[in-house]
N, C-alpha and C. Protein backbone atom coordinates (compact mmCIF):
# COMPACT_ATOMS: atom_id res chain seq x y z
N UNK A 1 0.85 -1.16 0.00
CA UNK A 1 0.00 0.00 0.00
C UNK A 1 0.90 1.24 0.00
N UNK A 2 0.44 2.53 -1.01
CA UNK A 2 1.23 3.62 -0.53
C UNK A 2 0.18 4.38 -0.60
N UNK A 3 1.27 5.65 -0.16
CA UNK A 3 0.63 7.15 0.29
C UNK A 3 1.30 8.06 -0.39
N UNK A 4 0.27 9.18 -0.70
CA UNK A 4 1.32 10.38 -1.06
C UNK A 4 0.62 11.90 -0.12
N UNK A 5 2.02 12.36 0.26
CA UNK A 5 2.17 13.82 1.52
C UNK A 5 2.36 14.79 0.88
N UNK A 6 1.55 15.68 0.62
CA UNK A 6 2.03 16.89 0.17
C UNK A 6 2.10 17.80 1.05
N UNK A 7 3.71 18.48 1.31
CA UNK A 7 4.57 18.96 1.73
C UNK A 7 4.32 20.40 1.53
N UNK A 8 3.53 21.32 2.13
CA UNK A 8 3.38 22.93 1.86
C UNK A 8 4.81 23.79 2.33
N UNK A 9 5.24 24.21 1.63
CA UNK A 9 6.10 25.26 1.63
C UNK A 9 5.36 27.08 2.30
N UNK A 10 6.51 27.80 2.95
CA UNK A 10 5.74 29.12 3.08
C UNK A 10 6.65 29.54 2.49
N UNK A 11 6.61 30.83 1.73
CA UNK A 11 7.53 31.60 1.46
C UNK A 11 7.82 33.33 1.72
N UNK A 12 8.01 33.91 0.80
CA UNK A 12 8.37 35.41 1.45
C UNK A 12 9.34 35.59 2.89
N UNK A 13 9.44 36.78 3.46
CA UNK A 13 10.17 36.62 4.63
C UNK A 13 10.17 35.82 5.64
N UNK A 14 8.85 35.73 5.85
CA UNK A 14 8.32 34.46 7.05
C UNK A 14 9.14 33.13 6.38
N UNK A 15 8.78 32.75 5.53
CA UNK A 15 9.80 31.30 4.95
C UNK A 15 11.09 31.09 4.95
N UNK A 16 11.23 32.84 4.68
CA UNK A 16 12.88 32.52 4.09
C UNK A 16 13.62 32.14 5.68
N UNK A 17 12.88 33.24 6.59
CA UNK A 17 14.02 32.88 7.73
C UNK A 17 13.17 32.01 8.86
N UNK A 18 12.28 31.58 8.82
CA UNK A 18 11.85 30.65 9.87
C UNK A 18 12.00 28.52 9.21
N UNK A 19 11.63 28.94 7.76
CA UNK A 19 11.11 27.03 7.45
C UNK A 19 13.07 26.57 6.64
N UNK A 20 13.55 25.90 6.30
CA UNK A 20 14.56 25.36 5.67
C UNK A 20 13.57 23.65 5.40
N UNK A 21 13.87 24.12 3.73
CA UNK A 21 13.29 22.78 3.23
C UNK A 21 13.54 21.36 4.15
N UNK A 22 14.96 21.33 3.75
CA UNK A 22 15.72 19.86 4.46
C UNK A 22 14.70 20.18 5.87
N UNK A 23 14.79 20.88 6.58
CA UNK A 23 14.10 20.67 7.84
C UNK A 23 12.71 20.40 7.96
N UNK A 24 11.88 20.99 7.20
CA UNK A 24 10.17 20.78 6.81
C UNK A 24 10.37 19.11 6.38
N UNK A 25 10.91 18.99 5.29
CA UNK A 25 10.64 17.54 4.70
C UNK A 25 11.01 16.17 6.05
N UNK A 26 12.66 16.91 6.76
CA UNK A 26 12.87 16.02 7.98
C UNK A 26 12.07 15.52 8.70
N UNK A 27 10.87 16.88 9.12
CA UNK A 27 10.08 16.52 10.20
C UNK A 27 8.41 15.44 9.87
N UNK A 28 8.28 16.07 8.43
CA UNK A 28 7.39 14.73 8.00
C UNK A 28 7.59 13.95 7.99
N UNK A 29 8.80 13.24 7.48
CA UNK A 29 9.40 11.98 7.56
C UNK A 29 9.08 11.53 8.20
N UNK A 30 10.06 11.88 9.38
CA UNK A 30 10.27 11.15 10.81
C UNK A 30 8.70 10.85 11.68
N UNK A 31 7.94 12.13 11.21
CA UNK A 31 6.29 11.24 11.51
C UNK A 31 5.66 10.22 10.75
N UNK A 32 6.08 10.25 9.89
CA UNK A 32 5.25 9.03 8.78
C UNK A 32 6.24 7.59 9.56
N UNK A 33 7.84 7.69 9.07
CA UNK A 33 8.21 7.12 9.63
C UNK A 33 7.81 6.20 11.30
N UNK A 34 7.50 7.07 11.91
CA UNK A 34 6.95 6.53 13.88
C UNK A 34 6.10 5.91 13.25
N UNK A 35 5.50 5.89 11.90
CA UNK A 35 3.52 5.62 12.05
C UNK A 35 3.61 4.70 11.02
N UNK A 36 4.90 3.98 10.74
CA UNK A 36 5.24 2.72 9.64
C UNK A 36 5.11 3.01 8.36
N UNK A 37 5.97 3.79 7.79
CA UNK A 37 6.00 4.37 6.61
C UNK A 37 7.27 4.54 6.47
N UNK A 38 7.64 3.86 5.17
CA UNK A 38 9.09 4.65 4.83
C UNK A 38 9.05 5.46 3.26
N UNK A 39 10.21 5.83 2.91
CA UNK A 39 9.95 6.65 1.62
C UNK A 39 10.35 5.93 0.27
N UNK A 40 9.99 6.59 -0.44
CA UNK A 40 10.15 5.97 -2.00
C UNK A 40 10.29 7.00 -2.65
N UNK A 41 9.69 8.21 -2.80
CA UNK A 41 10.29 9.22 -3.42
C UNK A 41 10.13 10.23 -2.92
N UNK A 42 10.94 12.01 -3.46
CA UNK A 42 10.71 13.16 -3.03
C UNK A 42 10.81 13.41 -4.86
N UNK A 43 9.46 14.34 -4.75
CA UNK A 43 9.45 14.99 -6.30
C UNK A 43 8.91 16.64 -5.53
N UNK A 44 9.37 17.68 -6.46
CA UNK A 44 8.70 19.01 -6.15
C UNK A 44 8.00 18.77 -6.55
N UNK A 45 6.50 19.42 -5.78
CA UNK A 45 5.06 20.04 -7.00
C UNK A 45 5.57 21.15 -7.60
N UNK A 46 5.48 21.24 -8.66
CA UNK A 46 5.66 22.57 -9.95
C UNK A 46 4.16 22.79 -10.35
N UNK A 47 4.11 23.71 -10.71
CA UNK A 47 2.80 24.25 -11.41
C UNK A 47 2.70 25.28 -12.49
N UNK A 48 2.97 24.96 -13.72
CA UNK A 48 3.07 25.68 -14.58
C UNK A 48 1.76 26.24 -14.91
N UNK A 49 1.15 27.09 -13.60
CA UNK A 49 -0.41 27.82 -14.29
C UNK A 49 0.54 28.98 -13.83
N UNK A 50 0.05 29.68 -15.09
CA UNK A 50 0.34 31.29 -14.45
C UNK A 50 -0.40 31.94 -13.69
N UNK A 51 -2.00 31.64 -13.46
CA UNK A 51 -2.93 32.59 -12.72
C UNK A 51 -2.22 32.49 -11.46
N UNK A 52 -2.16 31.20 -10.66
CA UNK A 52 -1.25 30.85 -9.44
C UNK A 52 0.01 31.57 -9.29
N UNK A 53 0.59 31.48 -10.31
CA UNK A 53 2.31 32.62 -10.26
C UNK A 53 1.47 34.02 -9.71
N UNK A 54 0.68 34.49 -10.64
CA UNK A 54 0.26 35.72 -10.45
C UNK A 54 -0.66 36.16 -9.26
N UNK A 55 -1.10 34.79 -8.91
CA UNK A 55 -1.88 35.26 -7.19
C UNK A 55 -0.79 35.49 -6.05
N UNK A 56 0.36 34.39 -6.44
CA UNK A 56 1.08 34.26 -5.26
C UNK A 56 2.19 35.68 -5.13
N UNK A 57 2.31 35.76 -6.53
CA UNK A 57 3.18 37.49 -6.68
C UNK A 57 1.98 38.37 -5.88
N UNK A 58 0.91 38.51 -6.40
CA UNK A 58 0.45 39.75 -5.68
C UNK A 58 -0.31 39.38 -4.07
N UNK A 59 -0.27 38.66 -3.66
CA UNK A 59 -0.08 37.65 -2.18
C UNK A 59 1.05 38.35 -1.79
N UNK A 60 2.26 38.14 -2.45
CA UNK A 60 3.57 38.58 -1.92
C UNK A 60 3.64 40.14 -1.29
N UNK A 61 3.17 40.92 -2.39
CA UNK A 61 3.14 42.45 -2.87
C UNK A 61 2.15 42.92 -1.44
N UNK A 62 0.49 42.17 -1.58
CA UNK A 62 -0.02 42.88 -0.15
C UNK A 62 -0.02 42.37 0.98
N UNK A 63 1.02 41.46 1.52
CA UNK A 63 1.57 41.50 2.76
C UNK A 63 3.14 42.01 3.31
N UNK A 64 3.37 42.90 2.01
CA UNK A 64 4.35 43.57 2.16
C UNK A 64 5.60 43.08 2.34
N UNK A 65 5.76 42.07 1.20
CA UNK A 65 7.22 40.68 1.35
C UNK A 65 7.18 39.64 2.58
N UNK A 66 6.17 39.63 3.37
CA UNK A 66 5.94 38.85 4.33
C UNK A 66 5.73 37.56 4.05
N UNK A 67 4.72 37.17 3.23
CA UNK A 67 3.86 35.82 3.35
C UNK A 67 3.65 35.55 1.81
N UNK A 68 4.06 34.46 1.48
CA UNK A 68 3.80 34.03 0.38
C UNK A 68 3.19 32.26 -0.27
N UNK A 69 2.38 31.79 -0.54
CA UNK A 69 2.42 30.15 -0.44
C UNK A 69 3.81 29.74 -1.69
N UNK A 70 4.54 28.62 -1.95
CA UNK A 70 5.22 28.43 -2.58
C UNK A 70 4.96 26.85 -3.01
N UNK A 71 5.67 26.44 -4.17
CA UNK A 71 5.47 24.99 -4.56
C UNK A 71 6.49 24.42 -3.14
N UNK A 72 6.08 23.08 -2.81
CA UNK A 72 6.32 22.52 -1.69
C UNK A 72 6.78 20.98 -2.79
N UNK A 73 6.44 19.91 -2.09
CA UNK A 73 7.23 18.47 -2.51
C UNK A 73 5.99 17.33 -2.30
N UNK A 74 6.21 16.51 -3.19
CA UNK A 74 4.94 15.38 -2.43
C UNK A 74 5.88 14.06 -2.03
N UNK A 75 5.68 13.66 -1.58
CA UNK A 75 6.60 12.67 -0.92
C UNK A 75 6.12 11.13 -0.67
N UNK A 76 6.33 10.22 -1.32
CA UNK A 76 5.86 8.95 -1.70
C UNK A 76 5.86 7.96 -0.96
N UNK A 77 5.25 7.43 -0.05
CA UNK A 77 5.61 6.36 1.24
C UNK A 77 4.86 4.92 0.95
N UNK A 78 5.39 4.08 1.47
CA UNK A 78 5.35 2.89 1.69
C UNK A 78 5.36 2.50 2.64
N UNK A 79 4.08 1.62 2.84
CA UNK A 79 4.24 0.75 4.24
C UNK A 79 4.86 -0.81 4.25
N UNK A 80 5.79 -0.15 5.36
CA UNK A 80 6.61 -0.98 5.78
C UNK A 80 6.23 -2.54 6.57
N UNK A 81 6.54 -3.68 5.67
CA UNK A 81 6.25 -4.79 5.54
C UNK A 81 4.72 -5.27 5.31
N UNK A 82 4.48 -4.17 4.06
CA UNK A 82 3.23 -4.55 3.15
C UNK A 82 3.11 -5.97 2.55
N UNK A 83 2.00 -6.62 2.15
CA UNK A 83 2.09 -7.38 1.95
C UNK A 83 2.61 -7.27 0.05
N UNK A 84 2.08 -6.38 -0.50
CA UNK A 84 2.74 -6.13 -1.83
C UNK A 84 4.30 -6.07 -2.15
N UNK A 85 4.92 -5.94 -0.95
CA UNK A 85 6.14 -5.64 -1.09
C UNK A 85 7.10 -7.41 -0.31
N UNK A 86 6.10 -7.82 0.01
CA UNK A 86 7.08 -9.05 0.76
C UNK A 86 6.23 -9.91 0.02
N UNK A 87 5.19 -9.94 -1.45
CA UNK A 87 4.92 -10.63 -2.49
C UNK A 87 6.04 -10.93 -3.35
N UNK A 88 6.28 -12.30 -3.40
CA UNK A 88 7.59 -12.56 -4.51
C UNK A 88 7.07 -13.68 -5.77
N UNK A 89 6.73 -13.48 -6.58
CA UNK A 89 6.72 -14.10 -7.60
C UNK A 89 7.37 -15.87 -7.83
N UNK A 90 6.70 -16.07 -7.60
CA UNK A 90 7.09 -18.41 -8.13
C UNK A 90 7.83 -17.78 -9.03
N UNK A 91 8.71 -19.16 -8.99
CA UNK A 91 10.41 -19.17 -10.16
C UNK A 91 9.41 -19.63 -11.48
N UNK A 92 9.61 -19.05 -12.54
CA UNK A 92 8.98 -19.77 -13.47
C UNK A 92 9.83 -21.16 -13.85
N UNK A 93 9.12 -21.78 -14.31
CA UNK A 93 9.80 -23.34 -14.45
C UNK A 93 10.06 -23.62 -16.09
N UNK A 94 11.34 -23.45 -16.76
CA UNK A 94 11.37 -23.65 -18.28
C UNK A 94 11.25 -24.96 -18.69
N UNK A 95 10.25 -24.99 -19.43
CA UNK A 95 9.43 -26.24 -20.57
C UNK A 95 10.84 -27.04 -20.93
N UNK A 96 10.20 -28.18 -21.16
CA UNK A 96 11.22 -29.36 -21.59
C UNK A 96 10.44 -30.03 -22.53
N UNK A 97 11.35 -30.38 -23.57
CA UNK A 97 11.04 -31.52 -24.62
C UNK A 97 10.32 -33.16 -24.19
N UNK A 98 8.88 -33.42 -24.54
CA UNK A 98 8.34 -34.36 -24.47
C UNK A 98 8.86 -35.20 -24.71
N UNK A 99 9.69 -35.49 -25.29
CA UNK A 99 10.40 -36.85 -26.42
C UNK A 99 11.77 -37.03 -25.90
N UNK A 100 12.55 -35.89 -25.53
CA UNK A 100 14.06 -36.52 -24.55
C UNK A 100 13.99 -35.89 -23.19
N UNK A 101 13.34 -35.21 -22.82
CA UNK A 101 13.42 -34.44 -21.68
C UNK A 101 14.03 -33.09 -21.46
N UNK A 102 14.68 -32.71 -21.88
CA UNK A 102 15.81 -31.87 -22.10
C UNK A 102 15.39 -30.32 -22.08
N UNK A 103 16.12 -29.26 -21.48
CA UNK A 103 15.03 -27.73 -21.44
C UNK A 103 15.37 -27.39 -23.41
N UNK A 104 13.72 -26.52 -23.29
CA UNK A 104 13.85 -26.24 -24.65
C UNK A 104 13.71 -24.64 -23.82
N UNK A 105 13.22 -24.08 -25.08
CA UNK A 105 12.97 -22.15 -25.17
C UNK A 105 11.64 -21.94 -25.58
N UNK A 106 10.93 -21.67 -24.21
CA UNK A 106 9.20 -21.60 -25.05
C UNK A 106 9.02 -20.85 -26.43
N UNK A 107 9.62 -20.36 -26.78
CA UNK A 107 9.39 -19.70 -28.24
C UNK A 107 9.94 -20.72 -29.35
N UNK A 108 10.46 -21.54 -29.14
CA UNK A 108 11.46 -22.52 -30.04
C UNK A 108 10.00 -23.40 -30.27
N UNK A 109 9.92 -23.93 -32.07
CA UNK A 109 8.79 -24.89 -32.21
C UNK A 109 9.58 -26.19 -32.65
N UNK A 110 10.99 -26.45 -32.18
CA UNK A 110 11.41 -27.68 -32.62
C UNK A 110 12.55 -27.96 -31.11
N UNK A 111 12.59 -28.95 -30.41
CA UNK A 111 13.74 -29.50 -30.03
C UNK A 111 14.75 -29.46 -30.82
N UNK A 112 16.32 -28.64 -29.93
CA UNK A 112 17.26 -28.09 -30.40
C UNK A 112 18.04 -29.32 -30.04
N UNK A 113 17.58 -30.42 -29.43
CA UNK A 113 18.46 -31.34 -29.13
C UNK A 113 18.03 -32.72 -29.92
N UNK A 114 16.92 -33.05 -30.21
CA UNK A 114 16.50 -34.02 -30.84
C UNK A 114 15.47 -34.17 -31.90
N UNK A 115 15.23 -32.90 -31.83
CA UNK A 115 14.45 -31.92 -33.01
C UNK A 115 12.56 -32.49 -33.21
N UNK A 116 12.48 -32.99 -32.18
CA UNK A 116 10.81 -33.27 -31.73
C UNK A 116 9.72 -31.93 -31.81
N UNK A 117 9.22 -31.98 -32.50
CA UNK A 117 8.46 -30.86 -33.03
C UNK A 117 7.37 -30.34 -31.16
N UNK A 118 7.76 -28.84 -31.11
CA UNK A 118 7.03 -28.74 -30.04
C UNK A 118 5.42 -28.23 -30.02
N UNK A 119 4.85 -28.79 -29.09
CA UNK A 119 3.20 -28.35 -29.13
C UNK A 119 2.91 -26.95 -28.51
C-alpha cells in the first residue's frame, strides 16, 4: 500500500528565515516514519499555471514581502512490511522436450536437441 504527503512550503520573509526545506521535509518523515511508513520518493510540485504565479506574486506584494504560499514536494511512502512488497513471484519453471526431456525455449517450435516438433 502507498501514500502520497504533500509537503506545503511558506515563502516570502516568514519562509525565508523561519522554514529550511531539508528541515520541513525532515520533520514529515520522521512522523510518517513513527507511524510505519518509509519513503520511495521526493518529487517538487511545480505548477506551470500562471494565474497561481500571479496570485502568489500579488499575495507577496499585499503583505508587504511577508507571506507568500510556494510549490512545496509530495513525498511517496510505503508501508513498511506490506504485503505487496514481501509478495515474490514463483520461479517460473522452463518447458522441456516431451520426447528426450531436455530444457527447450518456449518460443522454439522444434527440439534443439533431438528436433521433436514442439506443441
Amino acid at each position: 500500500m502507498n501514500k502520497i504527503v504533500n509537503v506545503e512550503m511558506t515563502g516570502g520573509l516568514i519562509g525565508w528565515f523561519t522554514q529550511a526545506p531539508a528541515q520541513r521535509l525532515g520533520q514529515v518523515i520522521s512522523k510518517q516514519n513513527a507511524e510505519g511508513w518509509r519513503v520511495v520518493q521526493i518529487m517538487p510540485s511545480s505548477s506551470g499555471n500562471f494565474l497561481l504565479t500571479l496570485f502568489r506574486l500579488i499575495l507577496l506584494l499585499a503583505t508587504l514581502l511577508l507571506y507568500t504560499e510556494t510549490n512545496g514536494f509530495y513525498i511517496v511512502f510505503e508501508r513498511i512490511g506490506s504485503s505487496a512488497a514481501a509478495a515474490v513471484t514463483p520461479p517460473q519453471i522452463a518447458p522441456t522436450c516431451k520426447s528426450c526431456g531436455k530444457e527447450v525455449n518456449p518460443e522454439d517450435r522444434f527440439c534443439q536437441h533431438c528436433g521433436h516438433k514442439q506443441s
